[in-house]
C-alpha atoms as a PDB file:
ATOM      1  CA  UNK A   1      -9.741 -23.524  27.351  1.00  0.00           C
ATOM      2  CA  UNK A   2     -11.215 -21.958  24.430  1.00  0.00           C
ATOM      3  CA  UNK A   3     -14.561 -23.965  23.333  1.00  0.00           C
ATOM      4  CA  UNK A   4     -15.111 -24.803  19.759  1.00  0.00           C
ATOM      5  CA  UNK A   5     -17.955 -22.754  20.010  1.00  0.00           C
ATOM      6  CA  UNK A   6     -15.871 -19.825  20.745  1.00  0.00           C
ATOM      7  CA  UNK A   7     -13.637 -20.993  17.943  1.00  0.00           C
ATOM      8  CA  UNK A   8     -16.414 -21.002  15.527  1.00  0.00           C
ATOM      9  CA  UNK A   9     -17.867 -17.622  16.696  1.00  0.00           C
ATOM     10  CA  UNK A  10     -14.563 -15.944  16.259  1.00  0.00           C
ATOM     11  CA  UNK A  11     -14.203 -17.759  12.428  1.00  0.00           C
ATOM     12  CA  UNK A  12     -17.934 -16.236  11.888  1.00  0.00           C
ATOM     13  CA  UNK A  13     -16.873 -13.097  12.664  1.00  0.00           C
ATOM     14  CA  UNK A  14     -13.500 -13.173  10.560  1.00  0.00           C
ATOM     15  CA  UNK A  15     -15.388 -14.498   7.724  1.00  0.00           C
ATOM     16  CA  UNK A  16     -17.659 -11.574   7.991  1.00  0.00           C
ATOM     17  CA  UNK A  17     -15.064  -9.080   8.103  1.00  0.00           C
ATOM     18  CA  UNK A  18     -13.068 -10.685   4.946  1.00  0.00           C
ATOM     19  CA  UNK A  19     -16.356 -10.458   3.184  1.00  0.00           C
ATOM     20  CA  UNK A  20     -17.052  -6.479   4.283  1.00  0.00           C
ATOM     21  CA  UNK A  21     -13.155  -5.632   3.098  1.00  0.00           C
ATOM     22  CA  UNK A  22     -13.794  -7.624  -0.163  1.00  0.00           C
ATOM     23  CA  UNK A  23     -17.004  -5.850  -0.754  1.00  0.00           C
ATOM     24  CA  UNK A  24     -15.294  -2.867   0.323  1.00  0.00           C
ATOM     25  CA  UNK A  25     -12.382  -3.625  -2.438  1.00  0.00           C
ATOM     26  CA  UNK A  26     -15.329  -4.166  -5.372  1.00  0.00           C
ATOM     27  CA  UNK A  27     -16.744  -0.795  -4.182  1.00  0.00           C
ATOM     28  CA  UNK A  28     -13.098   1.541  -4.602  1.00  0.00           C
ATOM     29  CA  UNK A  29     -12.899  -0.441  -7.837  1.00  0.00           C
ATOM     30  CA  UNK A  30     -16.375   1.413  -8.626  1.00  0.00           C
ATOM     31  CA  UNK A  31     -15.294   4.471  -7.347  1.00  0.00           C
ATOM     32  CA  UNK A  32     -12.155   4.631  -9.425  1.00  0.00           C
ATOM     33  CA  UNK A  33     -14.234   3.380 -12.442  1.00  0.00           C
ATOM     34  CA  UNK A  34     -17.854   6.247 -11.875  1.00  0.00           C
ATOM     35  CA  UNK A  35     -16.280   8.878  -9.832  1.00  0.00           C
ATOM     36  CA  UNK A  36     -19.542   9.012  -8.608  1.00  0.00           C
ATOM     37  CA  UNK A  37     -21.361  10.367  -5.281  1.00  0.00           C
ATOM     38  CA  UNK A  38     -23.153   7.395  -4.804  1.00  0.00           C
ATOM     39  CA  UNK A  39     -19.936   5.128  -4.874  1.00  0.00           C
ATOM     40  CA  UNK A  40     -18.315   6.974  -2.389  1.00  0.00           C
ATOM     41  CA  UNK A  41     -21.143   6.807  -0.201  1.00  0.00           C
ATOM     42  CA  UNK A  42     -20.776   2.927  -0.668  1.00  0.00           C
ATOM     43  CA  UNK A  43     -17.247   2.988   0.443  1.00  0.00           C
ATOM     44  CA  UNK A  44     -17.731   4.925   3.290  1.00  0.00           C
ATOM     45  CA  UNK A  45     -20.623   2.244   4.622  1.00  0.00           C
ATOM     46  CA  UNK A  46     -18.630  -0.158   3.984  1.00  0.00           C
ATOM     47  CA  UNK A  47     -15.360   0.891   5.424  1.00  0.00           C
ATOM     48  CA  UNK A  48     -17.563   1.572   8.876  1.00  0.00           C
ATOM     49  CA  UNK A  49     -19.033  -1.880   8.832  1.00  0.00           C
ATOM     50  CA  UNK A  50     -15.414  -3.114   8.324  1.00  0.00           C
ATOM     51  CA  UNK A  51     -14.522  -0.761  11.242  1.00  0.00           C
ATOM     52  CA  UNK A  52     -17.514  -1.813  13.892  1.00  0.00           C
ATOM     53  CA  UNK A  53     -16.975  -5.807  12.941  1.00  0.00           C
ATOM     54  CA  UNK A  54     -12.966  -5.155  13.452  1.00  0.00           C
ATOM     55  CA  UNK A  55     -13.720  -3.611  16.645  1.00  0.00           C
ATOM     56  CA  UNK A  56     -16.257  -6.113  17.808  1.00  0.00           C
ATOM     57  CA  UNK A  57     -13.182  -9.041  16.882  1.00  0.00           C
ATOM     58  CA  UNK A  58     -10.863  -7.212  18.482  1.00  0.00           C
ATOM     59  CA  UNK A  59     -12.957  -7.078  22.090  1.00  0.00           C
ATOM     60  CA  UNK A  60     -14.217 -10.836  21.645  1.00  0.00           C
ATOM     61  CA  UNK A  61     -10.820 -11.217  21.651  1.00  0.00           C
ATOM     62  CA  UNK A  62      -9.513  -9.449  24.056  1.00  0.00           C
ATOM     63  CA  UNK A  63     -12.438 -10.925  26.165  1.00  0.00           C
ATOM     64  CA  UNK A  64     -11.254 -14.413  25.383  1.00  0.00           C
ATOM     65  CA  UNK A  65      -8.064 -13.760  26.669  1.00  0.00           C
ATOM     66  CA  UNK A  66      -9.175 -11.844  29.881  1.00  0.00           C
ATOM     67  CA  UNK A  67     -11.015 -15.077  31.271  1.00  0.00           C
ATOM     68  CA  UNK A  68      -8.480 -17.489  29.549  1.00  0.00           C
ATOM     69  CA  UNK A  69      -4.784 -15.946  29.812  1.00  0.00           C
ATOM     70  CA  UNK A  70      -2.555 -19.107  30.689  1.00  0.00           C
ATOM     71  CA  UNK A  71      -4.749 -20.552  27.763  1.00  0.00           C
ATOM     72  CA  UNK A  72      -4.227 -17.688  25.482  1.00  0.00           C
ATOM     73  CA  UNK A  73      -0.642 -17.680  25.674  1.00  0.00           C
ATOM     74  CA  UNK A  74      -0.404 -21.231  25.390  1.00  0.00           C
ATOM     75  CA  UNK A  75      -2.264 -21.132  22.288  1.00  0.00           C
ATOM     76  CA  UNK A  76      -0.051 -17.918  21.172  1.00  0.00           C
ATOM     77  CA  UNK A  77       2.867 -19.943  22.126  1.00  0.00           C
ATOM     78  CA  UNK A  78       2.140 -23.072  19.991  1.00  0.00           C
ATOM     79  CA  UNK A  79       1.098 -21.223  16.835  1.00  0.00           C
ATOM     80  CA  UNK A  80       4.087 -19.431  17.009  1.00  0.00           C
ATOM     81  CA  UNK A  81       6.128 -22.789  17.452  1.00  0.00           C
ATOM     82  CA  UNK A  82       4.261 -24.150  14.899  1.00  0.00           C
ATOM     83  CA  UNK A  83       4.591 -21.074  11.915  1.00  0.00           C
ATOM     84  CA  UNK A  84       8.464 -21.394  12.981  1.00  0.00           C
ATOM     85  CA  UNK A  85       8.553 -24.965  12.294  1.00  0.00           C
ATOM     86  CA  UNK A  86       6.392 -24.381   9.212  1.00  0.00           C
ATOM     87  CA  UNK A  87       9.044 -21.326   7.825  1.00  0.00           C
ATOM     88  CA  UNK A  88      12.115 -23.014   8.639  1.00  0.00           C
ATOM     89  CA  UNK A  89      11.682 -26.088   6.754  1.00  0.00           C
ATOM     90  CA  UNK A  90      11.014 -23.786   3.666  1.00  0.00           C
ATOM     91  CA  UNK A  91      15.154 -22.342   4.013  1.00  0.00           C
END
């Protein structure tokens, strides 16, 4: 099973991406404001750190779930339960 160490690893890394699309959002909202050069420059960093930490989730992930898979499905399995419970009490 998953450690919490590899729980808190992956919520780092989330964190980090939310950040990089937020700063991402503040710099379009620059672009559309300067239509400058030097925004757009900005955007495009940003939108390829977005890119490497999504890709670096996505194979933590993935690894997870390679050395854990009757854990990962488990765990897939129970959230799911559990947002079903959560969305059908809301009917």
């Amino acid at each position: 099973m998953a450690t919490e160490a590899d729980y808190e690893a992956l919520r780092k890394e989330l964190d980090q991406l939310r950040s990089d699309i937020a700063a991402l959002t503040h710099t379009l909202k620059d672009v559309a404001a300067n239509q400058g050069g030097a925004a757009y420059e900005k955007v495009r960093q940003s939108a390829h750190r977005a890119q490497e930490q999504a890709a670096h989730t996505v194979e933590a992930v993935g690894h997870e779930i390679g050395e854990r898979p009757f854990t990962s499905v488990l765990s897939a399995f129970i959230f799911g339960l559990l947002i079903g419970v959560l969305s059908g009490r809301r009917s």
